[in-house]
C-alpha atoms as a PDB file:
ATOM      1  CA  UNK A   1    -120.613  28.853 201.402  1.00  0.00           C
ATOM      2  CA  UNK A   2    -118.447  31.703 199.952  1.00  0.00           C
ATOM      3  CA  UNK A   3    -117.638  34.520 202.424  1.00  0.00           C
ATOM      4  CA  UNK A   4    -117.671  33.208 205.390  1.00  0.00           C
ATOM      5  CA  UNK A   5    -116.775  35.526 207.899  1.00  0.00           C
ATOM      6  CA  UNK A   6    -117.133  33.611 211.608  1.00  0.00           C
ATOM      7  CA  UNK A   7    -117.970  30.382 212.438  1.00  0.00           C
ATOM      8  CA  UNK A   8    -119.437  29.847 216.349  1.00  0.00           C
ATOM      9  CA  UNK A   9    -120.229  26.789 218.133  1.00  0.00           C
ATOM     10  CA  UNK A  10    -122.849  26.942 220.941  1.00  0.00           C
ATOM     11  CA  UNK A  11    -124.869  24.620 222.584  1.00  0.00           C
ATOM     12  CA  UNK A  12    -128.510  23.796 222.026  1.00  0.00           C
ATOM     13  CA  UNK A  13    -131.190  22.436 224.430  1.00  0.00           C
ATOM     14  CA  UNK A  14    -130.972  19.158 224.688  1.00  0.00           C
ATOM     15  CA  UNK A  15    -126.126  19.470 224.935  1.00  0.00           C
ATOM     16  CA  UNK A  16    -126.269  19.079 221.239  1.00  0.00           C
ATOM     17  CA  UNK A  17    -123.897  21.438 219.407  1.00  0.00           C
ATOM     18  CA  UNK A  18    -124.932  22.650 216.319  1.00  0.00           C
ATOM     19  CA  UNK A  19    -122.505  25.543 214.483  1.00  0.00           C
ATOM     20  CA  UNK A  20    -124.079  28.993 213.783  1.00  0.00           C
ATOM     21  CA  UNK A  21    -122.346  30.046 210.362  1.00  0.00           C
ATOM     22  CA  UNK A  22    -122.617  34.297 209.807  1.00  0.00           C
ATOM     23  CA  UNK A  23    -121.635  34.538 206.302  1.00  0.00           C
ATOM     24  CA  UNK A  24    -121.384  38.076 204.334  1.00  0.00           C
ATOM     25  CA  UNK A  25    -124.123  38.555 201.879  1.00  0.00           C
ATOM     26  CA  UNK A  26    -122.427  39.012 198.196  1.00  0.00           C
ATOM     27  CA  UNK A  27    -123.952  38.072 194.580  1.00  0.00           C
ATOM     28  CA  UNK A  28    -124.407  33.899 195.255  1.00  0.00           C
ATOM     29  CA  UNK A  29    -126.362  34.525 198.528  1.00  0.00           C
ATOM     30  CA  UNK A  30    -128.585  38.118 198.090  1.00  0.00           C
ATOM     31  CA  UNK A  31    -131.882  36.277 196.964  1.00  0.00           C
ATOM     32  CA  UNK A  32    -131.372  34.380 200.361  1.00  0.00           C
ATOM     33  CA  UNK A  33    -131.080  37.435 202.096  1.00  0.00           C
ATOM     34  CA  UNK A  34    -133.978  39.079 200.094  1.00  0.00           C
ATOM     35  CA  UNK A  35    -136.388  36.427 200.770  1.00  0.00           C
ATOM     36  CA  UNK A  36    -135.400  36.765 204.489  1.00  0.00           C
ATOM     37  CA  UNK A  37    -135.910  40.491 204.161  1.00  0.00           C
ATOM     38  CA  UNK A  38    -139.441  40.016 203.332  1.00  0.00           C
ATOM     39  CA  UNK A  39    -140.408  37.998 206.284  1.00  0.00           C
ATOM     40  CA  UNK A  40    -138.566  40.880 208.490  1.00  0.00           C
ATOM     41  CA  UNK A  41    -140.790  43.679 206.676  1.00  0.00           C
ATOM     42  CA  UNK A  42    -143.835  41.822 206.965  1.00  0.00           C
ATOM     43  CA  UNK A  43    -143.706  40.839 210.772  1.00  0.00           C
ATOM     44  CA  UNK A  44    -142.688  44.425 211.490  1.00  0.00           C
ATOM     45  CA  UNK A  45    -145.648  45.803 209.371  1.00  0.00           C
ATOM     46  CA  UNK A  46    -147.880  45.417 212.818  1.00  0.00           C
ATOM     47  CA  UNK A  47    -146.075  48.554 213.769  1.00  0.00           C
ATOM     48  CA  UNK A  48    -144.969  50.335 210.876  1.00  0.00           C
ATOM     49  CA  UNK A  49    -147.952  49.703 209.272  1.00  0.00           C
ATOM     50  CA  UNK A  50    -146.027  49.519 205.939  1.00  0.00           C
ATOM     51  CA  UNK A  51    -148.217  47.761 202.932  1.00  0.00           C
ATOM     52  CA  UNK A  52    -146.287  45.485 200.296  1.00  0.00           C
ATOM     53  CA  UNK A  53    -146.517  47.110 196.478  1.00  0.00           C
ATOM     54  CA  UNK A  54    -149.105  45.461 194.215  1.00  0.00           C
ATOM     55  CA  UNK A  55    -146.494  42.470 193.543  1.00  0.00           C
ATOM     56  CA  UNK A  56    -146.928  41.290 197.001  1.00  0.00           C
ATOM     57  CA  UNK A  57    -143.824  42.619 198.177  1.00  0.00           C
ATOM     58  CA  UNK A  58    -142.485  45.025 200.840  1.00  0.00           C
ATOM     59  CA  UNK A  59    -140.021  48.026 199.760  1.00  0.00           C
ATOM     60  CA  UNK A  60    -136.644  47.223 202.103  1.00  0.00           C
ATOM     61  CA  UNK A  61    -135.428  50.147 203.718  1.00  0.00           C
ATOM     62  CA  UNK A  62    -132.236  49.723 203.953  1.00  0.00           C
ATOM     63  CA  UNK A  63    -130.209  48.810 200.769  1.00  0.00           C
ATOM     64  CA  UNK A  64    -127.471  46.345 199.862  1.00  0.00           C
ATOM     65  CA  UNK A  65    -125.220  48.784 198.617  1.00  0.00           C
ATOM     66  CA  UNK A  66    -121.079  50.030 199.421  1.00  0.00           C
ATOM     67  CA  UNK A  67    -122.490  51.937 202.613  1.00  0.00           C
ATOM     68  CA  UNK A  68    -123.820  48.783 204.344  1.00  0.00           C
ATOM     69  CA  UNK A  69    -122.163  45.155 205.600  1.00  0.00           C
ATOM     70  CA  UNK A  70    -125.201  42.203 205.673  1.00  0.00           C
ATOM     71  CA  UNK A  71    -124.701  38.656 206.864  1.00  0.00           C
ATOM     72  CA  UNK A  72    -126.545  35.841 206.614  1.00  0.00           C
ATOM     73  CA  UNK A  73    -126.870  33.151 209.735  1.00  0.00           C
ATOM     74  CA  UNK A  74    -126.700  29.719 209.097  1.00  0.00           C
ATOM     75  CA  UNK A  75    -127.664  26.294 211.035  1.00  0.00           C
ATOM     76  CA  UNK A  76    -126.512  23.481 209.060  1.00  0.00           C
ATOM     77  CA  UNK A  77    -126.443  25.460 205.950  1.00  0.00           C
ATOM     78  CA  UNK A  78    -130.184  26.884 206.679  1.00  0.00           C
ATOM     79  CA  UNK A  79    -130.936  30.389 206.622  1.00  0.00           C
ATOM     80  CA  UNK A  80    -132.205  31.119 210.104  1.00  0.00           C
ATOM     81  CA  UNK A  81    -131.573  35.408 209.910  1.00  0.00           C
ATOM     82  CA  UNK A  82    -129.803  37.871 208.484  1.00  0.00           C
ATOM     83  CA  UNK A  83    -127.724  41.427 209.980  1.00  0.00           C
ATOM     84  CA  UNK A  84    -127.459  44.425 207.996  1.00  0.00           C
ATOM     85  CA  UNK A  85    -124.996  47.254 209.398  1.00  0.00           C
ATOM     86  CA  UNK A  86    -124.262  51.116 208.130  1.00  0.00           C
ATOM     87  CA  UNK A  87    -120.678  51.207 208.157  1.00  0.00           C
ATOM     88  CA  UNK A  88    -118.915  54.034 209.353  1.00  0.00           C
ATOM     89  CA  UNK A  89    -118.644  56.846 206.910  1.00  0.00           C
ATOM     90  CA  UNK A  90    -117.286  61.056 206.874  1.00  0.00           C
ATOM     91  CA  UNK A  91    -120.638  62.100 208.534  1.00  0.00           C
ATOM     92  CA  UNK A  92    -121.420  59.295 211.125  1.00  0.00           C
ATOM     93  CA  UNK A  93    -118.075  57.515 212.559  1.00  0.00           C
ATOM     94  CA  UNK A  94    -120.677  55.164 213.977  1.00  0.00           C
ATOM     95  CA  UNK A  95    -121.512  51.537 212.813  1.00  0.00           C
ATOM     96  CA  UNK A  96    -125.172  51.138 213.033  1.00  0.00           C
ATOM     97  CA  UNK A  97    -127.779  47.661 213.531  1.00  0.00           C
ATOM     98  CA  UNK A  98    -130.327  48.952 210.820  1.00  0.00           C
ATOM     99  CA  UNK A  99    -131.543  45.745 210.284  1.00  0.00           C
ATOM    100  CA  UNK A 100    -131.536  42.537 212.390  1.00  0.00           C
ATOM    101  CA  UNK A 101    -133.564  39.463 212.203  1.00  0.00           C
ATOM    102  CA  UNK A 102    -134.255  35.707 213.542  1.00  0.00           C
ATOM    103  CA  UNK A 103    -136.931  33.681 212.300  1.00  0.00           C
ATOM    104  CA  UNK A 104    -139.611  32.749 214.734  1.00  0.00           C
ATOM    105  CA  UNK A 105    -138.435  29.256 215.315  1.00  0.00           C
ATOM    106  CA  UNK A 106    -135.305  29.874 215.806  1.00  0.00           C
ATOM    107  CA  UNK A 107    -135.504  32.780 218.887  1.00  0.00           C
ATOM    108  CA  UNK A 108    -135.005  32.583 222.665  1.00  0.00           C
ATOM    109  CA  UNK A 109    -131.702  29.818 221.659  1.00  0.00           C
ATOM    110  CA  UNK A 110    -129.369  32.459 222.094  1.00  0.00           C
ATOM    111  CA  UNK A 111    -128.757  32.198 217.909  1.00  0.00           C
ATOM    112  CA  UNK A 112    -129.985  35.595 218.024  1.00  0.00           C
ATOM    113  CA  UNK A 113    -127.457  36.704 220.612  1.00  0.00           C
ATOM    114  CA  UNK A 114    -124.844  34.972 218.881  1.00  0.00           C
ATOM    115  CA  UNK A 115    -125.262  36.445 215.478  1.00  0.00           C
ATOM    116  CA  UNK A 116    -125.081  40.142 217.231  1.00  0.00           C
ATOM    117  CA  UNK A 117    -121.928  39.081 218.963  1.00  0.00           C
ATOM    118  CA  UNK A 118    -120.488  37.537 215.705  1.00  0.00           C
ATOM    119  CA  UNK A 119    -121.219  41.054 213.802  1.00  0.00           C
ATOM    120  CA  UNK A 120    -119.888  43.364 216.967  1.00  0.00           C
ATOM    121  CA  UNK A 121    -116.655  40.813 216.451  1.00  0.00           C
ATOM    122  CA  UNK A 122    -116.002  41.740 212.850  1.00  0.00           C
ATOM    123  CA  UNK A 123    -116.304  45.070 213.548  1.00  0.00           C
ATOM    124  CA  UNK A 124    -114.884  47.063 216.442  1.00  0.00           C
ATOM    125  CA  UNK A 125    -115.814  50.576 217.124  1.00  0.00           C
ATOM    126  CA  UNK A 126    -118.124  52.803 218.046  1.00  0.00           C
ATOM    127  CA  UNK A 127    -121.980  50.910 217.912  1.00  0.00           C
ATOM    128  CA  UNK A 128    -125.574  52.705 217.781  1.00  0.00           C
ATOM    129  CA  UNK A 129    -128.610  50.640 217.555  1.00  0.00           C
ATOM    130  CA  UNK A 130    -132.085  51.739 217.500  1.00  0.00           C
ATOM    131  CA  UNK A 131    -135.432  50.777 218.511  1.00  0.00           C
ATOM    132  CA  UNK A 132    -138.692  51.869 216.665  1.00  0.00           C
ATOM    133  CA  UNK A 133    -141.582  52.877 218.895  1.00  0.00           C
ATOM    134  CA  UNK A 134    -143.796  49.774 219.669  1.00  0.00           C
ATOM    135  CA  UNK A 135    -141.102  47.549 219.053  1.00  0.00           C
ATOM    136  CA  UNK A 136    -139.759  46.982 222.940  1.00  0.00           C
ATOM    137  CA  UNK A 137    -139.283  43.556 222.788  1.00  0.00           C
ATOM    138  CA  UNK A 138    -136.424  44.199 220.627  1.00  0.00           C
ATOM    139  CA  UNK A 139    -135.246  46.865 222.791  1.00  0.00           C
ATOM    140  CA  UNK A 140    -135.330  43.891 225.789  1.00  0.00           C
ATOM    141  CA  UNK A 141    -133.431  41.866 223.148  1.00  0.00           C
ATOM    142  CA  UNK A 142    -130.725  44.387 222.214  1.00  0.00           C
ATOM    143  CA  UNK A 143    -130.063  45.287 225.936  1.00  0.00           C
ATOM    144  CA  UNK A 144    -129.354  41.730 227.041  1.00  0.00           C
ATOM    145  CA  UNK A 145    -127.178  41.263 224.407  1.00  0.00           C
ATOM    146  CA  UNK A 146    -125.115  44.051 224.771  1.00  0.00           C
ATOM    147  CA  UNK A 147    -125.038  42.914 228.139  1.00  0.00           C
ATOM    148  CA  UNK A 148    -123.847  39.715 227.733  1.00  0.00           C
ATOM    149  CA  UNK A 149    -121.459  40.947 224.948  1.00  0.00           C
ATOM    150  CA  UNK A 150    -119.811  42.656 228.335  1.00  0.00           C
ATOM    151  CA  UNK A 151    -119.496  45.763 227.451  1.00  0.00           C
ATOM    152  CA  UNK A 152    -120.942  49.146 228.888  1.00  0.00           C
ATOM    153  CA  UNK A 153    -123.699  51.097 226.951  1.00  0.00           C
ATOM    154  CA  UNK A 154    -125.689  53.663 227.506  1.00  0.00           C
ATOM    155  CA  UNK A 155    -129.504  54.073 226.237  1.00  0.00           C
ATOM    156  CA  UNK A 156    -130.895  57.262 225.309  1.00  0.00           C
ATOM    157  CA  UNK A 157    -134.488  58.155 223.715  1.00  0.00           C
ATOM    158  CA  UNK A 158    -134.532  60.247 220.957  1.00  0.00           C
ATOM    159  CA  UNK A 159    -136.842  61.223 217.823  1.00  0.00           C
ATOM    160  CA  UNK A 160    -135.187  59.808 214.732  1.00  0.00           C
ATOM    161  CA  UNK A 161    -135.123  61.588 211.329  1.00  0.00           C
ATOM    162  CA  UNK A 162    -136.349  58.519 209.454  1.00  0.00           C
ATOM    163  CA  UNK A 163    -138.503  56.530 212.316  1.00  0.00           C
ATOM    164  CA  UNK A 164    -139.434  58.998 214.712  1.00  0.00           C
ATOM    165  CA  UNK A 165    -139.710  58.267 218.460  1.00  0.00           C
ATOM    166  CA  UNK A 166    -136.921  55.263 219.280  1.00  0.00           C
ATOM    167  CA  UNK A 167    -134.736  53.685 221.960  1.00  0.00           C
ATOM    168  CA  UNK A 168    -131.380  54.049 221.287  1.00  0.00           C
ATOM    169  CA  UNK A 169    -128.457  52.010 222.800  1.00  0.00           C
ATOM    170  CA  UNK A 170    -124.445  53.044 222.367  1.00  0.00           C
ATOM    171  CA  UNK A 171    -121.460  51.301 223.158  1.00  0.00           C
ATOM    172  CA  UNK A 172    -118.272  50.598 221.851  1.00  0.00           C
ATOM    173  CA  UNK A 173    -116.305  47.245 220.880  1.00  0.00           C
ATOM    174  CA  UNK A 174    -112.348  47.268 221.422  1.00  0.00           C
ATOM    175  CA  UNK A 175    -110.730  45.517 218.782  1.00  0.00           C
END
């Protein structure tokens, strides 16, 4: 697949390798990420209690666009989540997780882990990543894998312009 970015090899249950592919979302692979979008919106609609428009589907809120990086991950050339990232910009020198996703099936194997560490990879800097309120599994999530990443972070709560009330986690990556 075009774009590929990082290629990872891990281990599944049963000492079976299988290659986790993170490949950057451009023109041949949106719809893929779009569809995968949709399932993301939907399971988080329990607690943003977000409706999809009359066409049966939800309104993303964070675009593809100049501003943002999005990769796809792949398991034998099946979509299994996606990443989307604010870069850094001349207000915010932070990158930022606004949008992270695994599909049911395919959590607690570490993929999930694995695509976060892939992303951190390609970009080193300064990381912020936050956690809506109701949503503290994912804050769980995001702490063990910034742990296991190995690098220091701190978590702070704080009331977000856009979501309100989250848990926030920042840490840096060294290039």
């Amino acid at each position: 697949m075009a774009g590929l970015w990082a290629l990872l090899r891990l281990t599944a249950n049963k000492g079976k390798t299988v290659s986790l592919e993170v490949v950057q979302v451009i023109d041949v692979n949106k719809g893929v990420y779009l569809n995968l979008a949709q399932a993301y919106e939907a399971e988080f609609s329990a607690i943003t209690e977000k409706l999809p428009s009359q066409d049966g589907l939800f309104e993303l809120d964070t675009p593809l666009d100049s501003d943002h990086a999005a990769y796809l991950a792949l398991v034998d050339n099946v979509p299994i989540g996606f990443a989307n990232i604010r870069l850094p910009n001349e207000s915010d020198s932070n990158f930022e997780v606004c949008e992270f996703y695994i599909i049911p099936a395919c959590r607690k194997t570490q993929r999930s882990s694995q695509l976060a560490h892939a992303v951190f990879t390609l970009h080193p800097g300064r990381w912020v990543i936050k956690q809506i309120l109701g949503a503290e599994y994912a804050t769980e999530f995001w702490r063990r894998a910034i742990q296991q990443f190995g690098v220091p972070f701190e978590q702070v709560k704080q009331v977000d312009d856009y979501w309100g009330p989250v848990t926030m986690q920042q840490f840096e990556v060294i290039g």
